[in-house]
Protein backbone atom coordinates (compact mmCIF):
# COMPACT_ATOMS: atom_id res chain seq x y z
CA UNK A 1 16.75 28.19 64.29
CA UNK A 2 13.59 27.71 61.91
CA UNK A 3 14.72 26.65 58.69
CA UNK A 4 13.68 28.19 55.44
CA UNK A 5 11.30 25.79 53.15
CA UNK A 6 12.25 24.05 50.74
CA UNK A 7 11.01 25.42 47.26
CA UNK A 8 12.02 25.24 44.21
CA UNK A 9 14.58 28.48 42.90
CA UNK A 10 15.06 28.80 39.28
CA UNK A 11 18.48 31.20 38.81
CA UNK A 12 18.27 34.77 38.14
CA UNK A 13 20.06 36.58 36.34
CA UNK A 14 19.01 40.20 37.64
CA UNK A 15 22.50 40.68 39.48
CA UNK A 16 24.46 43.78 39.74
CA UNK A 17 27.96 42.78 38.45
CA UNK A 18 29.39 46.13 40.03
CA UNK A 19 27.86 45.23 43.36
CA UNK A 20 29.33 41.91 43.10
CA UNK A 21 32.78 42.81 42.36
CA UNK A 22 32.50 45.40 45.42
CA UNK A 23 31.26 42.52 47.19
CA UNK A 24 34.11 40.38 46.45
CA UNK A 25 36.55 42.44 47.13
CA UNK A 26 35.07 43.11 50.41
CA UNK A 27 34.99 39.72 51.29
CA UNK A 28 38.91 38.56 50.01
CA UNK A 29 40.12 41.93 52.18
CA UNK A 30 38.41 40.33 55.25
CA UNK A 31 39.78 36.91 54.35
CA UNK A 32 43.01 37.60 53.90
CA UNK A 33 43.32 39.29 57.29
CA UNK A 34 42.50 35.68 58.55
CA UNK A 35 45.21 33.80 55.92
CA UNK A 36 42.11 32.94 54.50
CA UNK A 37 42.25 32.13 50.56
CA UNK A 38 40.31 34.46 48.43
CA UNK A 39 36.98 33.78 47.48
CA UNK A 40 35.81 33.91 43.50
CA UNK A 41 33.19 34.74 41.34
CA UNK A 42 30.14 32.80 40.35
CA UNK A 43 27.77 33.33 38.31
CA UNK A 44 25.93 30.76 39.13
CA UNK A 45 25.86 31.15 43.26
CA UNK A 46 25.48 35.07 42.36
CA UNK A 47 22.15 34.20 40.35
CA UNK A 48 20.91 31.42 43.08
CA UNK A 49 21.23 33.73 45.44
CA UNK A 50 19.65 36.63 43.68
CA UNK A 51 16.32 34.64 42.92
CA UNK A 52 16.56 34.10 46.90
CA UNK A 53 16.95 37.86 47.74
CA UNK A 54 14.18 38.19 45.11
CA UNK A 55 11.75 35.79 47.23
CA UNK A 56 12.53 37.26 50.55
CA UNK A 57 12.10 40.54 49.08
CA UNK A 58 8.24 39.12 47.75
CA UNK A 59 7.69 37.66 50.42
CA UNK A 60 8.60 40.00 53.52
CA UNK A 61 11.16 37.57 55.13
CA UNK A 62 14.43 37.37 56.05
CA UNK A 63 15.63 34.04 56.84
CA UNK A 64 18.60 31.23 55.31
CA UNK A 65 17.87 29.06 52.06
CA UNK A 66 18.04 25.74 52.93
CA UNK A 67 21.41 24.15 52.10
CA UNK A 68 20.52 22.02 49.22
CA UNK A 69 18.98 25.53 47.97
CA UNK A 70 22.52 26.54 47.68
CA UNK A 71 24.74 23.56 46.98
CA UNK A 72 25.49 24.14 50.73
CA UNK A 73 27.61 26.62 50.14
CA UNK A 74 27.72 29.29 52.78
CA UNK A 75 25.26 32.00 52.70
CA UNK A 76 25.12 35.72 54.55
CA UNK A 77 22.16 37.69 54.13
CA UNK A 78 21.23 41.70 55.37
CA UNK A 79 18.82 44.17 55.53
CA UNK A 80 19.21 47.35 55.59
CA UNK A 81 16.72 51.05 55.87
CA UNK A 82 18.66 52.81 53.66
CA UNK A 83 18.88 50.30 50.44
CA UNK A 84 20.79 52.38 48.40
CA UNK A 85 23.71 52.40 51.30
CA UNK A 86 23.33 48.11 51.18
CA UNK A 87 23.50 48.15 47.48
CA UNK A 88 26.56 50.58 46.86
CA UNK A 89 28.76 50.24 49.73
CA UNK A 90 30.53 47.53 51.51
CA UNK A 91 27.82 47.78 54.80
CA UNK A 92 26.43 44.23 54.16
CA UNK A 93 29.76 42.68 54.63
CA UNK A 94 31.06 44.93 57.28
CA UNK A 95 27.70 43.89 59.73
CA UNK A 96 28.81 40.45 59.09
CA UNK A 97 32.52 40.67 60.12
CA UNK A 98 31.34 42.78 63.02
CA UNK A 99 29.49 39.49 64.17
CA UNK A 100 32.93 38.32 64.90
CA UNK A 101 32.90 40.29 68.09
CA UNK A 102 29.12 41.14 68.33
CA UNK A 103 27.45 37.59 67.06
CA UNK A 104 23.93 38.78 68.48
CA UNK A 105 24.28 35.81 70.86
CA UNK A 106 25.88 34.87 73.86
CA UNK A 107 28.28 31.71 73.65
């Protein structure tokens, strides 16, 4: 898989804190199904990775910051047509748990 390039992201702080606690709490639900401990907030990964969406977005691309982008801390990304829908709702995080039994990709 081509990786993303390596350029320099300066933190933004144009995050939606509603979205974020909706995104959370998505997350921790789907966690704790798999005795997984709950992830937490920060406002530091949230702004990393807002500068990122906000380069993608600039850019027309969809593709992984590099893990020294992101302290190589995990990273899920998704587009959607209906924008409103990802930015609202729990969608985002639903298409990636549903990559748990359709990965796009045959083992």
């Amino acid at each position: 898989m081509p990786q993303a390039p390596e350029i320099a992201i300066e933190k933004s702080n144009n995050y939606d804190a509603d979205y974020n606690e909706l995104a959370l709490q998505g997350h921790n639900t789907y966690r704790r199904a798999h005795q997984a401990c709950d992830m937490k907030f920060s406002s530091s990964a949230a702004a990393t990775a807002q500068k990122w969406a906000e380069y993608l977005n600039a850019n027309g691309k969809m593709e992984h910051s590099s893990g020294s982008q992101r302290n190589n801390c995990g990273e899920n990304i998704a587009m959607h047509s209906n924008t409103n829908l990802l930015s609202t709702t729990n969608v985002a995080t639903e298409m990636w748990y549903d990559e748990v039994t359709e990965p796009g990709y045959n083992f």
